[in-house]
PDB file of N, CA and C in Angstrom:
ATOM      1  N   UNK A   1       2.896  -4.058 -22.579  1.00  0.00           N
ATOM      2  CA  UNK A   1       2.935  -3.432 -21.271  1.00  0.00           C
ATOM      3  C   UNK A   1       3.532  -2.036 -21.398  1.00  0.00           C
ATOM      4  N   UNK A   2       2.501  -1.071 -20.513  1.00  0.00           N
ATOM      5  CA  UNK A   2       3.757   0.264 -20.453  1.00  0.00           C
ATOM      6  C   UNK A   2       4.744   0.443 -20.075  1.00  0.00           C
ATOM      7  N   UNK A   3       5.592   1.247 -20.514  1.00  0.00           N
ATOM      8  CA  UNK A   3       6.879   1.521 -19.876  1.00  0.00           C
ATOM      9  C   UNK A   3       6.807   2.551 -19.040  1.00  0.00           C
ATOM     10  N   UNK A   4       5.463   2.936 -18.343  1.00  0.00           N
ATOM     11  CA  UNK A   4       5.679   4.039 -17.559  1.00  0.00           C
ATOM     12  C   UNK A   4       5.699   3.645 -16.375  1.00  0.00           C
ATOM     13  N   UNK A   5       6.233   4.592 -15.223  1.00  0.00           N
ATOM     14  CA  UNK A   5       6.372   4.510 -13.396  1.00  0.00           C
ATOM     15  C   UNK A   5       5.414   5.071 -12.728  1.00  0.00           C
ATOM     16  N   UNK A   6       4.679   4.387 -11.616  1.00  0.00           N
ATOM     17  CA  UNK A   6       3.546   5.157 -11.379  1.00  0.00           C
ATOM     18  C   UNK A   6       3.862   4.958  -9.876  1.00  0.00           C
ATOM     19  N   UNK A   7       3.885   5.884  -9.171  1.00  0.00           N
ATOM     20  CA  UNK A   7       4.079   6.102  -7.522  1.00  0.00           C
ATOM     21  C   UNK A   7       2.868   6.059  -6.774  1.00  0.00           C
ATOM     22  N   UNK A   8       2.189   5.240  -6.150  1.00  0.00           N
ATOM     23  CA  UNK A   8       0.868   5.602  -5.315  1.00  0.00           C
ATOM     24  C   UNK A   8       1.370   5.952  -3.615  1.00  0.00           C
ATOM     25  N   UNK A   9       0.729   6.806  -3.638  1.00  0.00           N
ATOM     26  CA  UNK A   9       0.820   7.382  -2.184  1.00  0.00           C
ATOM     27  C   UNK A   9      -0.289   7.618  -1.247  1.00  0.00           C
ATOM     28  N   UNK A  10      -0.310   7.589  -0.241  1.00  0.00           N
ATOM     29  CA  UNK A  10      -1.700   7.730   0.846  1.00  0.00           C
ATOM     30  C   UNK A  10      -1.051   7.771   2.092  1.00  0.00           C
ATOM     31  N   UNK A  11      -2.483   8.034   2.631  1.00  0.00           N
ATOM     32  CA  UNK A  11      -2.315   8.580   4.187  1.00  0.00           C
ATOM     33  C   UNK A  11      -3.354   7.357   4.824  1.00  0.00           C
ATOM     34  N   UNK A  12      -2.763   6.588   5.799  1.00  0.00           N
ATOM     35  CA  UNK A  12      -4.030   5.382   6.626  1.00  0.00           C
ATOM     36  C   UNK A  12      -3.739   5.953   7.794  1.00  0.00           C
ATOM     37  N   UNK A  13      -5.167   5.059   8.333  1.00  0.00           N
ATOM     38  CA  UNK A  13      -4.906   5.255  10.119  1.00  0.00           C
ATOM     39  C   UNK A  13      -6.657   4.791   9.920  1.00  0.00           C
ATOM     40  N   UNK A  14      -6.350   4.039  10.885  1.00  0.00           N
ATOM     41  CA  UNK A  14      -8.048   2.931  11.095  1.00  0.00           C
ATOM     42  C   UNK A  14      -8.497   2.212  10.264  1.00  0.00           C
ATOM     43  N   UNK A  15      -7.633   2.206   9.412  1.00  0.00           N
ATOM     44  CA  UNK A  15      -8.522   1.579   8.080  1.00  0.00           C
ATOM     45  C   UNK A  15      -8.448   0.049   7.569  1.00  0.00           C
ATOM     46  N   UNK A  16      -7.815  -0.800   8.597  1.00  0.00           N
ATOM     47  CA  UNK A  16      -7.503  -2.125   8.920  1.00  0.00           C
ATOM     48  C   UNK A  16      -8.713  -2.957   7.555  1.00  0.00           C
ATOM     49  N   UNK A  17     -10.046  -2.554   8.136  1.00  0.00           N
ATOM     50  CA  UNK A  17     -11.107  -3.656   6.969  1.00  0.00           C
ATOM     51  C   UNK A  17     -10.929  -3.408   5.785  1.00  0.00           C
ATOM     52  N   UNK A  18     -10.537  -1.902   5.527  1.00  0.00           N
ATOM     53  CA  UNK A  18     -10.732  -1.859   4.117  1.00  0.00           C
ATOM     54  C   UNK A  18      -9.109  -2.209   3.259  1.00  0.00           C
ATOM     55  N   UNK A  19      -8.465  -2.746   3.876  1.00  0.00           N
ATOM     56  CA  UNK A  19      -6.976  -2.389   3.409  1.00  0.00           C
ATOM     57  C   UNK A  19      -6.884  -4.020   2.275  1.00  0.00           C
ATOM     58  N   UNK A  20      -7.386  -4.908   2.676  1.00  0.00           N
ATOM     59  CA  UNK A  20      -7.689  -5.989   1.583  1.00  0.00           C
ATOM     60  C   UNK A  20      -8.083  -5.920   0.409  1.00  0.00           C
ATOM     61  N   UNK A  21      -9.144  -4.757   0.259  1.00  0.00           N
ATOM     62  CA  UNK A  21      -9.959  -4.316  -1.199  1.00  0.00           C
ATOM     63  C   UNK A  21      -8.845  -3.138  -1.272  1.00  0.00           C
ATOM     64  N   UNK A  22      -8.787  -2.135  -0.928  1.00  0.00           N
ATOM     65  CA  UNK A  22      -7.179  -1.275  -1.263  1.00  0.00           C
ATOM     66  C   UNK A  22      -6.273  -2.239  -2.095  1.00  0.00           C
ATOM     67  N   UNK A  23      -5.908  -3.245  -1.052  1.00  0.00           N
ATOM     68  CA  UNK A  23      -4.548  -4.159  -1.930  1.00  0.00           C
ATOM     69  C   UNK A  23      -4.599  -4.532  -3.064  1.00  0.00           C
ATOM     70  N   UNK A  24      -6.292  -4.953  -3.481  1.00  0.00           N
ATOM     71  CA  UNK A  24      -6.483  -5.807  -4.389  1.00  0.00           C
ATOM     72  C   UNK A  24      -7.104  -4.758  -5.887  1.00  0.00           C
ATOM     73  N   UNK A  25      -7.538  -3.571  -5.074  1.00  0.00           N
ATOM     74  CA  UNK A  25      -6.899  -2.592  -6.095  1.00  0.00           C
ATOM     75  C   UNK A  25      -5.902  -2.108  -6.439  1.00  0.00           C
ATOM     76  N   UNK A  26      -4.852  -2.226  -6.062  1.00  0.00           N
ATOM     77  CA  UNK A  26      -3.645  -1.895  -5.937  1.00  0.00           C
ATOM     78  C   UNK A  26      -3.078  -2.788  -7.053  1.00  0.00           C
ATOM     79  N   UNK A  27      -3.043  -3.926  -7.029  1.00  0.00           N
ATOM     80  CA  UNK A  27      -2.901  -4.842  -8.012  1.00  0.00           C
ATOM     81  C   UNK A  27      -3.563  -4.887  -9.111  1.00  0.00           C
ATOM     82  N   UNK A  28      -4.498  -4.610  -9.337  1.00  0.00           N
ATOM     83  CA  UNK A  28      -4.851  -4.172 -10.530  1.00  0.00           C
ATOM     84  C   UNK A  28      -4.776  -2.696 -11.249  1.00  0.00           C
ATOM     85  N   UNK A  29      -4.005  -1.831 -10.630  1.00  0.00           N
ATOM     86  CA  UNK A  29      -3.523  -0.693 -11.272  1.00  0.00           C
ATOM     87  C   UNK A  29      -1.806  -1.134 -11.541  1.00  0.00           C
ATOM     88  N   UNK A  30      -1.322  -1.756 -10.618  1.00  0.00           N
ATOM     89  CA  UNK A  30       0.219  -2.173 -10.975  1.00  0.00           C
ATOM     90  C   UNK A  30       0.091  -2.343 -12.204  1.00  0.00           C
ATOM     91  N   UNK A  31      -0.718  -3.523 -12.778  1.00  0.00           N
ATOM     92  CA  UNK A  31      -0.677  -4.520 -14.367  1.00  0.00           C
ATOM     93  C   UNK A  31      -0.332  -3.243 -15.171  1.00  0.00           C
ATOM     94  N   UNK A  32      -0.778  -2.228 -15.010  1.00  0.00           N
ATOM     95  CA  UNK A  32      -0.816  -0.894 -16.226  1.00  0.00           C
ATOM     96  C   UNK A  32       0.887  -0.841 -16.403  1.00  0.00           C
ATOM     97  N   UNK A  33       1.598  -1.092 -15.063  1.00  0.00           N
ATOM     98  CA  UNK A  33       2.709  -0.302 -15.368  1.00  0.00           C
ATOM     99  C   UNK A  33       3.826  -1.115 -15.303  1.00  0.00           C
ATOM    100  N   UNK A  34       5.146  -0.676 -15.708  1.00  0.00           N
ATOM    101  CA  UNK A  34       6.206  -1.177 -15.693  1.00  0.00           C
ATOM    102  C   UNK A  34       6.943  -1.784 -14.640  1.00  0.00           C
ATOM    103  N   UNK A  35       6.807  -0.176 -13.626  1.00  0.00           N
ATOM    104  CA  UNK A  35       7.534   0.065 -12.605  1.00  0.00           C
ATOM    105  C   UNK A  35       6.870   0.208 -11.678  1.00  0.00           C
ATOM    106  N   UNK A  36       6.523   0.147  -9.833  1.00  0.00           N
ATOM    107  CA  UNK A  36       5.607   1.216  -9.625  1.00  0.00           C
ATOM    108  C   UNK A  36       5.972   1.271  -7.981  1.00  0.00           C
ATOM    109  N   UNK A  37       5.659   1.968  -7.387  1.00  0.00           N
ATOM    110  CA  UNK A  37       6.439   1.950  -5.890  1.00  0.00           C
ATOM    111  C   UNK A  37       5.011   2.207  -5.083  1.00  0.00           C
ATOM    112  N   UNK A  38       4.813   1.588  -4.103  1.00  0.00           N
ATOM    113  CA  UNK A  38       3.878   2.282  -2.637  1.00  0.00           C
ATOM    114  C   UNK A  38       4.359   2.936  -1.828  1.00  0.00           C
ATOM    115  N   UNK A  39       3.874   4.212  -1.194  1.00  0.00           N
ATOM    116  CA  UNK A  39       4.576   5.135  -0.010  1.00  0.00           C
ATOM    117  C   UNK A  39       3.026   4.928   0.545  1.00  0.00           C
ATOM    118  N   UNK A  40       3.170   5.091   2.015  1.00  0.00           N
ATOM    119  CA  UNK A  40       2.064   5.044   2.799  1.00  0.00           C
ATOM    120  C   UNK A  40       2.626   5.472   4.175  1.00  0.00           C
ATOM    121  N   UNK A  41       1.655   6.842   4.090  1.00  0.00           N
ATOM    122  CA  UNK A  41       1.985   7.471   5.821  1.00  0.00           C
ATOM    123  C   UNK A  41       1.514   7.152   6.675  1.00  0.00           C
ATOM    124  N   UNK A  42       1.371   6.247   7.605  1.00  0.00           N
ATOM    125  CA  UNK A  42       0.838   6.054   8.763  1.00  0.00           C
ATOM    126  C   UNK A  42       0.861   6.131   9.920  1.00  0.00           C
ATOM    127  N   UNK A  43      -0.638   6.901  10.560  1.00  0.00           N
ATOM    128  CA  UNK A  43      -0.428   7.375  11.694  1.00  0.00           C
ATOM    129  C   UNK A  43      -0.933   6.460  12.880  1.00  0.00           C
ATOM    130  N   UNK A  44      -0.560   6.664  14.027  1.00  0.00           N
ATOM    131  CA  UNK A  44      -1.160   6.016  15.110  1.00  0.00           C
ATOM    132  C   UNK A  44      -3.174   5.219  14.643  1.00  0.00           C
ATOM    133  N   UNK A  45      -2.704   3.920  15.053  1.00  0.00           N
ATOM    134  CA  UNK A  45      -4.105   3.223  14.709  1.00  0.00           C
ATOM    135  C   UNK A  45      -4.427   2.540  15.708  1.00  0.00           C
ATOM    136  N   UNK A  46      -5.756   2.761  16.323  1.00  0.00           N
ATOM    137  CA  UNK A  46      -6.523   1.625  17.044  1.00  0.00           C
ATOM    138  C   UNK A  46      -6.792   0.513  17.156  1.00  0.00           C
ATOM    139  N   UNK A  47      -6.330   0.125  14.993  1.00  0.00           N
ATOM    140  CA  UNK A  47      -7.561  -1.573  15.143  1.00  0.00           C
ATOM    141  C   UNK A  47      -6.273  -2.181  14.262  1.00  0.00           C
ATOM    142  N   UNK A  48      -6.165  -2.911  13.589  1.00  0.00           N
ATOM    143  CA  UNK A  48      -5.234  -3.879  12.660  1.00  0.00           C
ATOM    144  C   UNK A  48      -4.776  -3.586  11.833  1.00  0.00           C
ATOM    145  N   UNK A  49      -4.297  -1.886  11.238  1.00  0.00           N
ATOM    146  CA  UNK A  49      -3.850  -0.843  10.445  1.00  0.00           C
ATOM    147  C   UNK A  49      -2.469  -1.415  10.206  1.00  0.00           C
ATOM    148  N   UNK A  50      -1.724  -1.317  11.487  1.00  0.00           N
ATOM    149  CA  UNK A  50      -0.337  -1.057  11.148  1.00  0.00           C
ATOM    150  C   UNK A  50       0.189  -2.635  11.092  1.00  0.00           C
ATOM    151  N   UNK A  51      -0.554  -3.721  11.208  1.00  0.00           N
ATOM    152  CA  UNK A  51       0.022  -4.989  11.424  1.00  0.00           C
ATOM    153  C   UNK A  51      -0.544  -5.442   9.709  1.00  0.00           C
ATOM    154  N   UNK A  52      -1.702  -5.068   9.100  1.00  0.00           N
ATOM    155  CA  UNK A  52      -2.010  -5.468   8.300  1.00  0.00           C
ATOM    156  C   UNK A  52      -1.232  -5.103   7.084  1.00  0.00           C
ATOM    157  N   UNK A  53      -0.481  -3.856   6.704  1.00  0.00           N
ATOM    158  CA  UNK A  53       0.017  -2.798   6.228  1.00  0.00           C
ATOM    159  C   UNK A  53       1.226  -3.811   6.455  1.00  0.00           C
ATOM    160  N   UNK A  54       2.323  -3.954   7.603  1.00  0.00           N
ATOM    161  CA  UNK A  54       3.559  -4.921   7.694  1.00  0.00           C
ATOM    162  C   UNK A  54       3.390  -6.192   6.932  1.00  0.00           C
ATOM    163  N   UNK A  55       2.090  -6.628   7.028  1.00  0.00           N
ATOM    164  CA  UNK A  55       2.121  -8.283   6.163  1.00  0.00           C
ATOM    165  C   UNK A  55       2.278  -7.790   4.825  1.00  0.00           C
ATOM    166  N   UNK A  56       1.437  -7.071   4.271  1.00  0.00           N
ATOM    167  CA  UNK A  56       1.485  -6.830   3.311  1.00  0.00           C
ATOM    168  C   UNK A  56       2.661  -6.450   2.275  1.00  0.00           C
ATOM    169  N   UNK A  57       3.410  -5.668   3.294  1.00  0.00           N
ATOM    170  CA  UNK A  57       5.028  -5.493   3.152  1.00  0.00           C
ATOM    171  C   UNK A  57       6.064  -6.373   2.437  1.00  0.00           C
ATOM    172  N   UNK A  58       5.624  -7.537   3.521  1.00  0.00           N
ATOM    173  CA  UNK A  58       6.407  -8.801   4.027  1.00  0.00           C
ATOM    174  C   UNK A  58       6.170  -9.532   2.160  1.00  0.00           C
ATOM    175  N   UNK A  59       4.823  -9.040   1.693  1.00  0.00           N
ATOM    176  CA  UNK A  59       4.539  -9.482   0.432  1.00  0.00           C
ATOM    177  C   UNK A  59       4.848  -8.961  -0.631  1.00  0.00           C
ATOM    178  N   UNK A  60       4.681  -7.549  -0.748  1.00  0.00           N
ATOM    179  CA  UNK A  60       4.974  -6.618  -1.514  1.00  0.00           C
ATOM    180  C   UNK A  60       6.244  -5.527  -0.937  1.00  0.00           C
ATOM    181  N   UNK A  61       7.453  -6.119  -1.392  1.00  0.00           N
ATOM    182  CA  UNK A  61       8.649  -4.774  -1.447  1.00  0.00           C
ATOM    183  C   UNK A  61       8.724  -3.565  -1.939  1.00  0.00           C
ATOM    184  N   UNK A  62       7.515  -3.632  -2.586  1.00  0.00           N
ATOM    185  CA  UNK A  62       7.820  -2.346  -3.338  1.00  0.00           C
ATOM    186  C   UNK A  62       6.879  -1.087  -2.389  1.00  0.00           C
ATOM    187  N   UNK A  63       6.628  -1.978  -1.323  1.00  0.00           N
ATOM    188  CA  UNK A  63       5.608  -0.907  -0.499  1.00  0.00           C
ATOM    189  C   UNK A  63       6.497  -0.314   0.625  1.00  0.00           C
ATOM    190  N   UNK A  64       6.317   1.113   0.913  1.00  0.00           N
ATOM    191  CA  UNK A  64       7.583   1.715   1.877  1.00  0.00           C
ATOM    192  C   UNK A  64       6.133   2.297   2.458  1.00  0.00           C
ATOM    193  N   UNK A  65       6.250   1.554   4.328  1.00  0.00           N
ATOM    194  CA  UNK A  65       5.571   2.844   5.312  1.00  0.00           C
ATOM    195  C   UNK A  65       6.267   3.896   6.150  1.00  0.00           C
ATOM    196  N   UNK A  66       5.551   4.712   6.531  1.00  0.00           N
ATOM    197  CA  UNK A  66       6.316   6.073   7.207  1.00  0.00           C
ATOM    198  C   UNK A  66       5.353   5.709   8.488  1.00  0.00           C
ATOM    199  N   UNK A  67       5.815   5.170   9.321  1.00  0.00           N
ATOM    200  CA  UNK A  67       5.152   4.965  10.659  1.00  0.00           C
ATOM    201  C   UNK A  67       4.829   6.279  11.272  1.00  0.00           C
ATOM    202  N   UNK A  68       4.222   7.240  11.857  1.00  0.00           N
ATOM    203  CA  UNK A  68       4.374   8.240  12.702  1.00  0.00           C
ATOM    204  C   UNK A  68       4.745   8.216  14.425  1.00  0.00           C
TER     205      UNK A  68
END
C-alpha cells in the first residue's frame, strides 16, 4: 500500500442520483492510499443532495461538508 495522502475535493448541488456512483468511486481511489480526507462544498439543493451527502458522512468520517 502507498504511503501517500490524497485530499479529494468538489463542489455538489443537485446531484443527489449521481452521488452513489461518486461514492463508489471514491472507494476505489481511497485503496491507492494511505491516508485520504473528503472536503465537499455544498450549495443550496433541490432534490436529495444534502441528505444523501449526511448519510454518507454518518458512514464515512473522513468526509467534511461546507454547507452554504
Amino acid at each position: 500500500m502507498s504511503r501517500h495522502r490524497c485530499c479529494i475535493c468538489g463542489t455538489v448541488r443537485n446531484c443527489g442520483k449521481y452521488l452513489d456512483n461518486i461514492f463508489a468511486n471514491i472507494k476505489i481511489i481511497s485503496k491507492s492510499f494511505s491516508d485520504y480526507t473528503i472536503i465537499l462544498y455544498v450549495d443550496a439543493s433541490s432534490d436529495n443532495t444534502i441528505a444523501k451527502l449526511q448519510h454518507y458522512q454518518a458512514i464515512n468520517p473522513r468526509l467534511t461538508l461546507i454547507i452554504n
